[in-house]
PDB file of N, CA and C in Angstrom:
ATOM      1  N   UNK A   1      16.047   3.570 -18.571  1.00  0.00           N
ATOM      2  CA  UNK A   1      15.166   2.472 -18.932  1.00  0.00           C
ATOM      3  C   UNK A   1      15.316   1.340 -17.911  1.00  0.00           C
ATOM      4  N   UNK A   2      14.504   0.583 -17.234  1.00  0.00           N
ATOM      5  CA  UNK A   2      14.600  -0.236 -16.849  1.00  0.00           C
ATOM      6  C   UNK A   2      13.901  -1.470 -17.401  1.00  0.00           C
ATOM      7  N   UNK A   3      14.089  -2.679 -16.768  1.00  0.00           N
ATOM      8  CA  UNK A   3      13.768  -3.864 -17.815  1.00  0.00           C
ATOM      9  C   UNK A   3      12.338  -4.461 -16.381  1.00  0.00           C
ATOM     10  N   UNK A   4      11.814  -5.261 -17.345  1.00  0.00           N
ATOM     11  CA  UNK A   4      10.419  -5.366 -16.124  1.00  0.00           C
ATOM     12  C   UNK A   4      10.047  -7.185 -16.576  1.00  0.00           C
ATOM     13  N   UNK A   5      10.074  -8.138 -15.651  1.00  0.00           N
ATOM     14  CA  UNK A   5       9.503  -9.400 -16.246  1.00  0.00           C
ATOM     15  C   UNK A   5       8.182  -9.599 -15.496  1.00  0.00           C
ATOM     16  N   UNK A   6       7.040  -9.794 -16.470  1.00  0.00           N
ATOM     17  CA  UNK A   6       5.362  -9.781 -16.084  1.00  0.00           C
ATOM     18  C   UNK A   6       5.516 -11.189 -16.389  1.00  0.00           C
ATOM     19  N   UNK A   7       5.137 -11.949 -15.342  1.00  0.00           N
ATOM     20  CA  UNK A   7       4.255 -13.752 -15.765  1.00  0.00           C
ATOM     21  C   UNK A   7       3.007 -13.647 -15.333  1.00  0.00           C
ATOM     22  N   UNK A   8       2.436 -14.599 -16.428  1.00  0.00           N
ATOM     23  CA  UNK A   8       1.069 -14.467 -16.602  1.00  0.00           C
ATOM     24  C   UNK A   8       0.546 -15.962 -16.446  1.00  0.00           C
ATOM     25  N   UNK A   9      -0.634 -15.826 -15.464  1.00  0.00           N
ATOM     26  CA  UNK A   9      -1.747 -16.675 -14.848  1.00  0.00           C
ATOM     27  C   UNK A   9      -2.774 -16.933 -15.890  1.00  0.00           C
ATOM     28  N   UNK A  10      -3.898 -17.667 -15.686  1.00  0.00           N
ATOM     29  CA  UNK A  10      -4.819 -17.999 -15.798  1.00  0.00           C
ATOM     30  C   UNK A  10      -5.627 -16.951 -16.915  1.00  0.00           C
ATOM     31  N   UNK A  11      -6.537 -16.192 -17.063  1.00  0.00           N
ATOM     32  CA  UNK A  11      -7.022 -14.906 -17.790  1.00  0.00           C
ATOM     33  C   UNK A  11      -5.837 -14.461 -18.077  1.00  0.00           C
ATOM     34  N   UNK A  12      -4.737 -13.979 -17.585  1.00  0.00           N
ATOM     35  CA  UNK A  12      -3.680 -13.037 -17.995  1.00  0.00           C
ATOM     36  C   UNK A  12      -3.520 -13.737 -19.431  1.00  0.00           C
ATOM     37  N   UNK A  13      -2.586 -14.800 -18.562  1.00  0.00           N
ATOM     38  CA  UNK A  13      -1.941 -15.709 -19.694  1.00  0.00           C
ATOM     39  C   UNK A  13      -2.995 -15.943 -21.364  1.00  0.00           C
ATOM     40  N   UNK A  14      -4.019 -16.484 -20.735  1.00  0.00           N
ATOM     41  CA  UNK A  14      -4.752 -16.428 -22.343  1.00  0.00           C
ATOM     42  C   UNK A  14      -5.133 -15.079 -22.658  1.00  0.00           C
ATOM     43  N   UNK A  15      -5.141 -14.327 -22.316  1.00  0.00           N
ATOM     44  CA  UNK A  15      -5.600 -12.932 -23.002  1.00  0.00           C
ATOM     45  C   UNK A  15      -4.433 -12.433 -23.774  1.00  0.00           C
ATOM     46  N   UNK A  16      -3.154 -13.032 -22.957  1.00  0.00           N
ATOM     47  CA  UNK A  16      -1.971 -12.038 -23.872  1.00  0.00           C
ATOM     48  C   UNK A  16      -1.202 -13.157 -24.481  1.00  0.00           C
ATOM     49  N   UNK A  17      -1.238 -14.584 -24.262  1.00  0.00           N
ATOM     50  CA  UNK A  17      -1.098 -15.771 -25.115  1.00  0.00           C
ATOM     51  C   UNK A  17       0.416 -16.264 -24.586  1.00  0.00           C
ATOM     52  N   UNK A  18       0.802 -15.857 -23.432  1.00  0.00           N
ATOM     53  CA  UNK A  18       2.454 -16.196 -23.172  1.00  0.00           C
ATOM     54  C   UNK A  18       1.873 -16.547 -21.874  1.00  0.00           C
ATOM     55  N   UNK A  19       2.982 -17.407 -21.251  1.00  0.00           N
ATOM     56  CA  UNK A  19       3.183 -17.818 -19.515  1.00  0.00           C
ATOM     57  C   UNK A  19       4.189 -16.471 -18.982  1.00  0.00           C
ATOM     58  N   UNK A  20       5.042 -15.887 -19.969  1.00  0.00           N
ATOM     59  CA  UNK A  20       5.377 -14.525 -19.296  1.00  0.00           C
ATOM     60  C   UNK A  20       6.116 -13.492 -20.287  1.00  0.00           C
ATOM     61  N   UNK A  21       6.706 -12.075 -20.278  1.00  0.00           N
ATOM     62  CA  UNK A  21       6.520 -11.341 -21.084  1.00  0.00           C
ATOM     63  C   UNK A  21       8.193 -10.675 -20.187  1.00  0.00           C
ATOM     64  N   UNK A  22       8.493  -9.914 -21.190  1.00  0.00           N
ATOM     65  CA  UNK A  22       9.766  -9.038 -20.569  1.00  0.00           C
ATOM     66  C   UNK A  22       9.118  -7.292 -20.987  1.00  0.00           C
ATOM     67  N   UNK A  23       9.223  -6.494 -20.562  1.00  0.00           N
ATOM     68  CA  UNK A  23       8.893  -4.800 -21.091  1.00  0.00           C
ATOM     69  C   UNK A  23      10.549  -4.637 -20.950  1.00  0.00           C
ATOM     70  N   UNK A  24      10.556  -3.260 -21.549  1.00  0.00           N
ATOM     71  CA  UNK A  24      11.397  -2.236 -21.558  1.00  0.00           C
ATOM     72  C   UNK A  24      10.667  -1.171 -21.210  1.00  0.00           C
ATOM     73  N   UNK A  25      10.817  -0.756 -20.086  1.00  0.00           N
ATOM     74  CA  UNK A  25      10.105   0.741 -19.662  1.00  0.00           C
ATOM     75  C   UNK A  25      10.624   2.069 -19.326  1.00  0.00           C
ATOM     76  N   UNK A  26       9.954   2.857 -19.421  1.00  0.00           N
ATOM     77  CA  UNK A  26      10.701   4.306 -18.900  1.00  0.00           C
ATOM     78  C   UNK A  26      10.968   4.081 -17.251  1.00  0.00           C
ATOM     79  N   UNK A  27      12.036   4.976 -17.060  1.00  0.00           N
ATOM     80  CA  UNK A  27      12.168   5.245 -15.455  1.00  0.00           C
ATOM     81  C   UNK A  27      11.058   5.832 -15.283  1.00  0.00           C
ATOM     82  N   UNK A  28      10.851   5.673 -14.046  1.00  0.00           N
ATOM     83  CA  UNK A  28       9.768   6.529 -13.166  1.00  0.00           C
ATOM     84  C   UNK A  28       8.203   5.787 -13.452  1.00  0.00           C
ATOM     85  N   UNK A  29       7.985   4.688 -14.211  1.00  0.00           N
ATOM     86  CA  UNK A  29       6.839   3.511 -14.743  1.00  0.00           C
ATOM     87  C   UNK A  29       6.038   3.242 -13.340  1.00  0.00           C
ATOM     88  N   UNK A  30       5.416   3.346 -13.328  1.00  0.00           N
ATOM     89  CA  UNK A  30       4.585   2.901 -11.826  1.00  0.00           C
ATOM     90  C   UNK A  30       3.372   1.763 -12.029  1.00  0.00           C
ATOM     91  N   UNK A  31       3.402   0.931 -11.145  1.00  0.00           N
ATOM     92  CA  UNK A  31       2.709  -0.480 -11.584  1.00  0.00           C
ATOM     93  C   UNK A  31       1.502   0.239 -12.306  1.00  0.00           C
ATOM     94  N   UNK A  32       0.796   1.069 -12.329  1.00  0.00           N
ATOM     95  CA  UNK A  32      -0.630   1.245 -12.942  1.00  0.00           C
ATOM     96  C   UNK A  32      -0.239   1.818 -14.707  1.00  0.00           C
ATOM     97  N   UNK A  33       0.724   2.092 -14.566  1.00  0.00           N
ATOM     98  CA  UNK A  33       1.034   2.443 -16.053  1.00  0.00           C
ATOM     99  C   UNK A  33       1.301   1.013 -16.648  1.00  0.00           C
ATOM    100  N   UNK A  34       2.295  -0.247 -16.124  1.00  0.00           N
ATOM    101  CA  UNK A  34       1.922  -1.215 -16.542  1.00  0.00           C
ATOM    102  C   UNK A  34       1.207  -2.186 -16.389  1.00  0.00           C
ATOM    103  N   UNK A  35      -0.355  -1.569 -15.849  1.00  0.00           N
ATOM    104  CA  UNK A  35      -1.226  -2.827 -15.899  1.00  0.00           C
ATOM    105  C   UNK A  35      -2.106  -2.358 -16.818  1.00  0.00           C
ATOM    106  N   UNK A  36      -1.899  -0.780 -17.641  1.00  0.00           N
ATOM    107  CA  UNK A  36      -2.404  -0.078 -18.349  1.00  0.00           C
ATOM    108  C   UNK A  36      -1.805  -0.835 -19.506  1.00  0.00           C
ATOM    109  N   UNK A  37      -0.407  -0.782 -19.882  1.00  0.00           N
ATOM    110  CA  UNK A  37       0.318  -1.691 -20.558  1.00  0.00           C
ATOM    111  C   UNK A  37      -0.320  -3.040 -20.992  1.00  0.00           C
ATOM    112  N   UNK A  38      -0.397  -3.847 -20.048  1.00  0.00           N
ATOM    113  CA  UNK A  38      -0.755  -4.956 -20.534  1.00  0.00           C
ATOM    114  C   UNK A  38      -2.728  -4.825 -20.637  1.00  0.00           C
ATOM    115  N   UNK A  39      -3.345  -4.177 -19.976  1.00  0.00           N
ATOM    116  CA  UNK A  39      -4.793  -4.423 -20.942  1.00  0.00           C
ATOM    117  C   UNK A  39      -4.814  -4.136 -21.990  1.00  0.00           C
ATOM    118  N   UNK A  40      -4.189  -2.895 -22.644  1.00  0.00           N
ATOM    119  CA  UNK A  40      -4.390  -2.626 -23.947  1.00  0.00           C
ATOM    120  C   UNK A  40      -3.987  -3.631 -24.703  1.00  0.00           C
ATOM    121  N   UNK A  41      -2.648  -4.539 -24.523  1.00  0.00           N
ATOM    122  CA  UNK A  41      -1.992  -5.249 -25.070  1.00  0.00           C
ATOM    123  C   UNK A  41      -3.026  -6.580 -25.322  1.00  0.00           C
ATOM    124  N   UNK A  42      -4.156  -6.697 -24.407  1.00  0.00           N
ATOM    125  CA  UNK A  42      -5.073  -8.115 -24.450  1.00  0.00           C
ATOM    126  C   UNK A  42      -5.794  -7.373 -24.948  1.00  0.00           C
ATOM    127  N   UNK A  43      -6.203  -5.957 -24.996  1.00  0.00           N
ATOM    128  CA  UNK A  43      -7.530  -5.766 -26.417  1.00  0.00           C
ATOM    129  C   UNK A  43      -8.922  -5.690 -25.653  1.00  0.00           C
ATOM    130  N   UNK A  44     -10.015  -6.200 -25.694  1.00  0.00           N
ATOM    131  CA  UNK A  44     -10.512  -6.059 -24.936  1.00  0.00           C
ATOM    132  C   UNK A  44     -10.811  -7.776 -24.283  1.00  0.00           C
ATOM    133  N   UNK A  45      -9.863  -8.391 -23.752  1.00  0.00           N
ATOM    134  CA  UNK A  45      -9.972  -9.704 -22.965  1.00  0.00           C
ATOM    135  C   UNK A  45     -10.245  -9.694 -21.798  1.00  0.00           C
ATOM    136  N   UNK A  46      -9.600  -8.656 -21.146  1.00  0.00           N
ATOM    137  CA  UNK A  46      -9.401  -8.149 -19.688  1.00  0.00           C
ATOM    138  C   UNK A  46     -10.321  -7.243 -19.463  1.00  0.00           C
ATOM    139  N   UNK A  47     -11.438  -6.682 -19.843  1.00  0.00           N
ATOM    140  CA  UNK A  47     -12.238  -5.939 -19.634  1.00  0.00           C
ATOM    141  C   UNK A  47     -13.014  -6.591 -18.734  1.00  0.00           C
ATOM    142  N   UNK A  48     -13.616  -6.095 -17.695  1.00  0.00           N
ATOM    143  CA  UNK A  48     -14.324  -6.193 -16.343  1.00  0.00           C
ATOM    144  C   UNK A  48     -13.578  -7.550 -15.558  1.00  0.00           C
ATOM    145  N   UNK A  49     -12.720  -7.423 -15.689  1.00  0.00           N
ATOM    146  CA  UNK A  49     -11.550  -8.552 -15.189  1.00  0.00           C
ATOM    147  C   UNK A  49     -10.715  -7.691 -14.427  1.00  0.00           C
ATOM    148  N   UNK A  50     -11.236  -7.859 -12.531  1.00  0.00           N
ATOM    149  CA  UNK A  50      -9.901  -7.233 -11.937  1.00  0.00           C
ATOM    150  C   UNK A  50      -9.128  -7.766 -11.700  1.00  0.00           C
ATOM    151  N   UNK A  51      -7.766  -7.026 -11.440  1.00  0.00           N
ATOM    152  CA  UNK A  51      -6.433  -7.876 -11.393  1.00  0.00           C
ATOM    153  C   UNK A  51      -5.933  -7.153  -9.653  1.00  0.00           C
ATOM    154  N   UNK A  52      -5.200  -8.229  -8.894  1.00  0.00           N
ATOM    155  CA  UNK A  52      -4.399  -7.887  -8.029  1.00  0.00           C
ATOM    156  C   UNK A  52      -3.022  -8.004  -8.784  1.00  0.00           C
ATOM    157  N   UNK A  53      -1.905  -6.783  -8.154  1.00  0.00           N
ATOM    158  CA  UNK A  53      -0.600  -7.092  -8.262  1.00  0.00           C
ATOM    159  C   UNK A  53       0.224  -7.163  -7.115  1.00  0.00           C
ATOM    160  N   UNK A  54       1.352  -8.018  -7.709  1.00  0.00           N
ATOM    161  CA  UNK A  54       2.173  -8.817  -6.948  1.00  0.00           C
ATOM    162  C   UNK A  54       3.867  -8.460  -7.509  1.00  0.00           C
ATOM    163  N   UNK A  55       4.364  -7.842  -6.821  1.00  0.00           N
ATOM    164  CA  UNK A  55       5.803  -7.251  -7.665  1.00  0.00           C
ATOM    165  C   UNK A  55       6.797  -8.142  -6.123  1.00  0.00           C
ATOM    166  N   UNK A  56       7.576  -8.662  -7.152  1.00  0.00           N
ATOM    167  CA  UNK A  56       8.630  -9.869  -6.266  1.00  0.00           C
ATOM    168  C   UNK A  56       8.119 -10.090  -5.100  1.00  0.00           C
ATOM    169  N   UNK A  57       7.158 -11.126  -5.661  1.00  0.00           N
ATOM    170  CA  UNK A  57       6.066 -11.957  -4.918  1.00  0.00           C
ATOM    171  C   UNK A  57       5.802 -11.159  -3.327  1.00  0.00           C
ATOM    172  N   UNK A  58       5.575 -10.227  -3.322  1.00  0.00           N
ATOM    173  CA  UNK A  58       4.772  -9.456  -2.602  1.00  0.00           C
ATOM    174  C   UNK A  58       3.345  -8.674  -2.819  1.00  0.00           C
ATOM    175  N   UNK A  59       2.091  -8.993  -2.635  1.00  0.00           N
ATOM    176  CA  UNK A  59       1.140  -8.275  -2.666  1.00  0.00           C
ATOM    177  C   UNK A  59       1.252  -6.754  -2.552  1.00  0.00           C
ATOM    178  N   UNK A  60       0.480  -5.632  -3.450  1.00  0.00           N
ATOM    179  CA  UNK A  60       0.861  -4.333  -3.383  1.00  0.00           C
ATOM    180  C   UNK A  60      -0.910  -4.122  -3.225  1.00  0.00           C
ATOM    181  N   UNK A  61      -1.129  -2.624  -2.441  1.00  0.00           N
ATOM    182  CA  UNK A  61      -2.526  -2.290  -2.411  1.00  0.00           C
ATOM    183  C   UNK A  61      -2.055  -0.321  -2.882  1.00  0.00           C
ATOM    184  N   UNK A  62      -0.918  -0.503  -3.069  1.00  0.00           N
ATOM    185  CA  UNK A  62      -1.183   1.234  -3.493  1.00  0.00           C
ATOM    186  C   UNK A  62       0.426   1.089  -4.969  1.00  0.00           C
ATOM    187  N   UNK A  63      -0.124   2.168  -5.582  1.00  0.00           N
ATOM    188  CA  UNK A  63       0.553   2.247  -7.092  1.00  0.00           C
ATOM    189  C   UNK A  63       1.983   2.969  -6.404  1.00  0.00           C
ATOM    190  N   UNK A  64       3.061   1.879  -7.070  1.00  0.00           N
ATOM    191  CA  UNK A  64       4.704   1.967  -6.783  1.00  0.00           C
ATOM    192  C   UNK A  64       4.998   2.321  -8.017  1.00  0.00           C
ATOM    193  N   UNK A  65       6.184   2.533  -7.989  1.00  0.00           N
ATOM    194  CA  UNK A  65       7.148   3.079  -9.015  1.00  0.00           C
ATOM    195  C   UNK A  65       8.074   1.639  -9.471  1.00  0.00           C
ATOM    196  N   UNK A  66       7.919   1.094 -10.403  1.00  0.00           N
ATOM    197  CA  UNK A  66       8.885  -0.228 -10.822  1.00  0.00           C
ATOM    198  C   UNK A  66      10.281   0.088 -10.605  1.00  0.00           C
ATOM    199  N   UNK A  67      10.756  -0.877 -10.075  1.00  0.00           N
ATOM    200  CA  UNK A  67      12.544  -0.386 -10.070  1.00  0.00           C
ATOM    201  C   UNK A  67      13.116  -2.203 -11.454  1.00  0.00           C
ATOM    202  N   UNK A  68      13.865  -1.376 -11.703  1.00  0.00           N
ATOM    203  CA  UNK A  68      14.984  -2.745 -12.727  1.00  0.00           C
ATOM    204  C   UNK A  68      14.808  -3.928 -12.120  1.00  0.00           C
ATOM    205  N   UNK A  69      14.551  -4.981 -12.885  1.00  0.00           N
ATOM    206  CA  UNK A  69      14.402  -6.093 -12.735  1.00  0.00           C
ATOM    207  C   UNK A  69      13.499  -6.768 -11.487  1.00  0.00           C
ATOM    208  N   UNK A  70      12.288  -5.981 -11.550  1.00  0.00           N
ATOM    209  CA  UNK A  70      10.945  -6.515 -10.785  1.00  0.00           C
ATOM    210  C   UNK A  70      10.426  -7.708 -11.440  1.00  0.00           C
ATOM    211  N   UNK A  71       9.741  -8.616 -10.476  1.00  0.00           N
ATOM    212  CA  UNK A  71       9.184  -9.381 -11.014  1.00  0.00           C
ATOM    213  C   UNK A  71       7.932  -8.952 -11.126  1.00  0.00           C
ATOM    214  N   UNK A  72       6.358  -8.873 -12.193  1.00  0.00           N
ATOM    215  CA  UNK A  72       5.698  -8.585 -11.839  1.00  0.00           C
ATOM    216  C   UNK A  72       4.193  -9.907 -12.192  1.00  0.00           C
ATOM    217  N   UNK A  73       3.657  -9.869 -11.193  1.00  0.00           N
ATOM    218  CA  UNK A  73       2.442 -10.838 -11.420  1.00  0.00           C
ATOM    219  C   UNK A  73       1.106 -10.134 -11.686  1.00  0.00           C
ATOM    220  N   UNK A  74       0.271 -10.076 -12.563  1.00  0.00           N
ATOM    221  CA  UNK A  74      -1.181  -9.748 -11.919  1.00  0.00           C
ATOM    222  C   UNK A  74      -2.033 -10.909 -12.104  1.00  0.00           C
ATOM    223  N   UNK A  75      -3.026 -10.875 -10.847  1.00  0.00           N
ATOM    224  CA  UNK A  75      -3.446 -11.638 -10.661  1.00  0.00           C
ATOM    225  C   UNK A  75      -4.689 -11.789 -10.917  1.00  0.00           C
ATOM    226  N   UNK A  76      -6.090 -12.711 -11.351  1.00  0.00           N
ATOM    227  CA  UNK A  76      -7.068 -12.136 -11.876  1.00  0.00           C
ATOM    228  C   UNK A  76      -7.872 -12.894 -10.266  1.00  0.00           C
ATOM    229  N   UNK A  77      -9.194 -13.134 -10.130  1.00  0.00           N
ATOM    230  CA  UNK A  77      -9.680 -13.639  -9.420  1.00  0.00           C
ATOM    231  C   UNK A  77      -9.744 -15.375  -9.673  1.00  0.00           C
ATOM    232  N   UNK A  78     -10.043 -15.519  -8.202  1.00  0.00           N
ATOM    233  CA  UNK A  78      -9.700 -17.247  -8.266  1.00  0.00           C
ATOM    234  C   UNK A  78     -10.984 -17.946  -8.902  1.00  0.00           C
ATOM    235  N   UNK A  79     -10.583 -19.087  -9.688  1.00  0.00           N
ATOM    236  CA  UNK A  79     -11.585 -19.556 -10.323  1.00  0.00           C
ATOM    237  C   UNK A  79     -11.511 -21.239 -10.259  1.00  0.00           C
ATOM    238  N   UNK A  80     -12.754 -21.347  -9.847  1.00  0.00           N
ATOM    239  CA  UNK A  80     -12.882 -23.006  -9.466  1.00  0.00           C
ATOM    240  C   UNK A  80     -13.291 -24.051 -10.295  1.00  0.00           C
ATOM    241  N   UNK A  81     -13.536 -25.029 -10.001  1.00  0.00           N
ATOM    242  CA  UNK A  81     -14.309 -25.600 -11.281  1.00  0.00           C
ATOM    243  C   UNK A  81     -14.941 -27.304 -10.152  1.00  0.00           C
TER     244      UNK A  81
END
């Protein structure tokens, strides 16, 4: 098992109602299993809402395998006002 901390932005944050979240995950978890994780978890909030991820503040463009104590961000698109 490894342990995983997700903080949450802007859309994230109100869809899942926290500034950040801890998992308990299986070994071998790969970021797309937990970004699978957290949409279901917002229901349908996050629907047509893409997310970039960011695992210890590094930008990722292809699906990794989480190792213990990642930080993980997703990011939604920037929004102005």
């Amino acid at each position: 098992m490894i342990n995983i901390k997700v903080k949450c932005f802007s859309q994230v944050k109100y869809a899942l109602g926290a500034d950040e979240l801890t998992f308990q995950l299986d070994d071998n978890t790969t970021s797309i299993d937990l970004e699978k994780i957290i949409r279901k978890k917002a229901g349908k909030k996050l629907n047509n809402v893409s997310l970039r991820i960011a695992i210890n503040k590094k930008y990722q463009k292809e699906e990794i395998v989480l190792q213990n104590g990642d930080e993980v961000v997703f990011i939604p698109p920037v929004q102005g006002g």
